[in-house]
Protein backbone atom coordinates (compact mmCIF):
# COMPACT_ATOMS: atom_id res chain seq x y z
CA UNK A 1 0.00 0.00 0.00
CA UNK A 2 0.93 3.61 -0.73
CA UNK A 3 0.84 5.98 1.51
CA UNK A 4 -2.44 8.30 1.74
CA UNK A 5 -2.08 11.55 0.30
CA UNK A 6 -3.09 14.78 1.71
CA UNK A 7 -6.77 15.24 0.68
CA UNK A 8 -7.31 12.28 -0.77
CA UNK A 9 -8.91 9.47 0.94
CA UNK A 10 -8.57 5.68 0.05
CA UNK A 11 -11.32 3.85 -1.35
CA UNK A 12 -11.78 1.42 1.47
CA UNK A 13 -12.15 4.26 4.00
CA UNK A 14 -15.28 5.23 2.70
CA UNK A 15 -18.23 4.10 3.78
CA UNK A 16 -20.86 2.37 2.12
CA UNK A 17 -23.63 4.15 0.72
CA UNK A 18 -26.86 2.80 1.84
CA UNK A 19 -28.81 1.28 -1.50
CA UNK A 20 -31.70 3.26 0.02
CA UNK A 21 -30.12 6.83 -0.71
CA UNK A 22 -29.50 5.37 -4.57
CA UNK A 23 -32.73 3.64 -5.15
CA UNK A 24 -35.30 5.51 -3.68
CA UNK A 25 -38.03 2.83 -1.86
CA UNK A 26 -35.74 -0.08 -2.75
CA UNK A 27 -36.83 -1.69 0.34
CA UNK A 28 -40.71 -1.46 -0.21
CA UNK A 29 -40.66 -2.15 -3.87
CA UNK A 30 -41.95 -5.90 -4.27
CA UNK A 31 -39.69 -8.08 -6.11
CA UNK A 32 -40.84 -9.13 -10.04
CA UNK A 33 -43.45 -11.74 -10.94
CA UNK A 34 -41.98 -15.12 -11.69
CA UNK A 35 -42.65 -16.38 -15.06
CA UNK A 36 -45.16 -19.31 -15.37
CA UNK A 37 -43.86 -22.37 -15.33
CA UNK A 38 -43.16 -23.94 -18.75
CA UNK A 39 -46.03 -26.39 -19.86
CA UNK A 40 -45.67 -30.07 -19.20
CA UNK A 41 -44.02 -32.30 -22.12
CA UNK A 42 -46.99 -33.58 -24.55
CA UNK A 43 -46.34 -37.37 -24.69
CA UNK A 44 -47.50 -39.97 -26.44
CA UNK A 45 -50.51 -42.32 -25.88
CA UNK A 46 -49.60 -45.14 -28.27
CA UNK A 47 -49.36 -48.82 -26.74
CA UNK A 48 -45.57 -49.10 -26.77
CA UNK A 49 -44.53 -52.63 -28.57
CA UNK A 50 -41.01 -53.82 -28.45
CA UNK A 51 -39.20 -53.99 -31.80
CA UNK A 52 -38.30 -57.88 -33.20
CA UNK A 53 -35.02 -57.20 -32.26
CA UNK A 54 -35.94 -56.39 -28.42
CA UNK A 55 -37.98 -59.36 -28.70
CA UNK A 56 -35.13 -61.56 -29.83
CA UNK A 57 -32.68 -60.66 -27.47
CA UNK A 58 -35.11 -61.09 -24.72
CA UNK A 59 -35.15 -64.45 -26.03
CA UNK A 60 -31.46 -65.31 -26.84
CA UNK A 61 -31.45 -64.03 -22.51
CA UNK A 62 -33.92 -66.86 -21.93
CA UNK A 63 -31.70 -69.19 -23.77
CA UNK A 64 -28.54 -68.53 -22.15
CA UNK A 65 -29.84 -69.23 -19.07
CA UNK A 66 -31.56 -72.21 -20.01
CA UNK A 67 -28.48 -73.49 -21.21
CA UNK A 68 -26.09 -72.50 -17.62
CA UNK A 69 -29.13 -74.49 -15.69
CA UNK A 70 -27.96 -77.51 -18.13
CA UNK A 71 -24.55 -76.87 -17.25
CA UNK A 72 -23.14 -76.27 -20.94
CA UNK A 73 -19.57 -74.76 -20.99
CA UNK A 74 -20.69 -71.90 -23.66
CA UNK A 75 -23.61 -70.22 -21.50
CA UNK A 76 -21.63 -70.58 -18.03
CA UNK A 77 -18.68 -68.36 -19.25
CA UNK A 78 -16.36 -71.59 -18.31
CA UNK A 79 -12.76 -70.44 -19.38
CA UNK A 80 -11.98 -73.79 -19.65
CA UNK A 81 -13.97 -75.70 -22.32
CA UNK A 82 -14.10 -79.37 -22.62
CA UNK A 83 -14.88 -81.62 -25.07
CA UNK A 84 -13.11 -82.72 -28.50
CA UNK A 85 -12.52 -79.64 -30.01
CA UNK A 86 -10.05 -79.15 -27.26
CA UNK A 87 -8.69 -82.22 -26.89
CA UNK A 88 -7.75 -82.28 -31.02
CA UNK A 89 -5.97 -78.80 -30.80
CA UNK A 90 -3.76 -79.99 -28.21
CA UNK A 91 -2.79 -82.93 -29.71
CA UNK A 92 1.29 -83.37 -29.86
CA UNK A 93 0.83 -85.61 -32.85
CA UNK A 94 -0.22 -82.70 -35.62
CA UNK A 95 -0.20 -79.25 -34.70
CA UNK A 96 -1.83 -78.94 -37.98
CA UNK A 97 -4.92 -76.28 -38.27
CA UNK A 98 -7.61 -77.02 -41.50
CA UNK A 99 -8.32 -73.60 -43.05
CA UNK A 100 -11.18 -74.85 -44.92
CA UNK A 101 -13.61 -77.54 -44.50
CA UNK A 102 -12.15 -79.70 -47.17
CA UNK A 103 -8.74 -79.20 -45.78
CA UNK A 104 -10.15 -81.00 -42.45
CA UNK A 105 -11.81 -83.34 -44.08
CA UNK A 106 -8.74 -84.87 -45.63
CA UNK A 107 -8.05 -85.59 -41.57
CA UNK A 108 -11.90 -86.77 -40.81
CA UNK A 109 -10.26 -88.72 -38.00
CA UNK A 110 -8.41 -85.69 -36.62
CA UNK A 111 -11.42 -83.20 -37.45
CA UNK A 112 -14.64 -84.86 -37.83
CA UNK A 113 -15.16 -85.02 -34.03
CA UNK A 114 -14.74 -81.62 -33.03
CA UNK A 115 -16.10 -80.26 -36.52
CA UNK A 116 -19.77 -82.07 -35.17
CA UNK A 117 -19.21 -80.81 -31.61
CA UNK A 118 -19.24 -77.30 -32.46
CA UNK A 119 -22.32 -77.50 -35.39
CA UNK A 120 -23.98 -78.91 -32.29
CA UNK A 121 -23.43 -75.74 -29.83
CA UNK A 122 -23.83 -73.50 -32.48
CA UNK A 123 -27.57 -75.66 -33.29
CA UNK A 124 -27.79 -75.28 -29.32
CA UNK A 125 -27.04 -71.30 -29.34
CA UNK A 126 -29.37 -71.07 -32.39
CA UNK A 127 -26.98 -69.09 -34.31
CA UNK A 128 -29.09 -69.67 -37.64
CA UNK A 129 -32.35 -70.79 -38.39
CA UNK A 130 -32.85 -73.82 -41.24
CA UNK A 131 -35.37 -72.47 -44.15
CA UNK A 132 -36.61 -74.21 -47.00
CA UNK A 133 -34.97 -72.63 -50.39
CA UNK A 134 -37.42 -71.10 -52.30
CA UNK A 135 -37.94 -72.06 -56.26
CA UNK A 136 -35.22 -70.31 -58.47
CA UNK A 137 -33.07 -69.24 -55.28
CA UNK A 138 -29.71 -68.60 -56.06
CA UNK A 139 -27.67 -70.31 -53.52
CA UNK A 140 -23.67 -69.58 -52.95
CA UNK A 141 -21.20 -72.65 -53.97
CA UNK A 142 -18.53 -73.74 -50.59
């Protein structure tokens, strides 16, 4: 801080100036009107039906849990699968890994097993569903 000079006195050692001397009646004046509140949100009175895929996935819920009260590896999150798909990718024999379906099948007694085993859980999970082919379908060639 500076030093005060002669005649001139600091802000701060003023005093305040009552709101009353600059607004005249500041104290009796009522304060403004609120605004109305807003009106409510306009909603809908349609029946509310779940889309196919809410239903489905409902349903694929249901099945999981079906399947963990069986006890299958897939639906129980088991980190440790059994079966022969495991047991024929551990073999020390052939480390060998089809990349094709006819590549396995020149090894049906390697692949076959394990090749059935998982169509079965994937049947199980139904991860497609069979449909007839319709007349003049084009279908793709494997």
């Amino acid at each position: 801080w500076a030093e005060p000079q002669e005649g001139i006195v600091p802000a701060r050692a003023q005093a305040p100036i009552p709101i009353a001397k600059v607004i005249p009646d500041a104290h009796l004046a009522p304060p403004p009107p609120l605004p109305p509140p807003p009106p409510p949100p306009r909603r809908s009175d349609r029946t509310r039906v779940p889309s196919a895929a809410a239903r489905n996935a409902a349903q694929t819920e249901a099945d999981v849990l079906a399947a963990a009260e069986r006890g299958l590896d897939w639906a129980r999150g088991n980190k440790n699968p059994t079966g022969t798909a495991l047991s024929a990718s551990t073999l020390d024999i052939d480390k060998w890994v089809p990349n094709s379906y006819s590549e396995a099948m020149t090894r049906p007694d390697l692949w076959k097993g394990p090749m059935d085993e998982e169509m079965g859980r994937m049947f199980e999970r139904k991860v497609w569903k069979l449909v007839e082919r319709h007349e003049g379908a084009r279908t793709m060639k494997n």
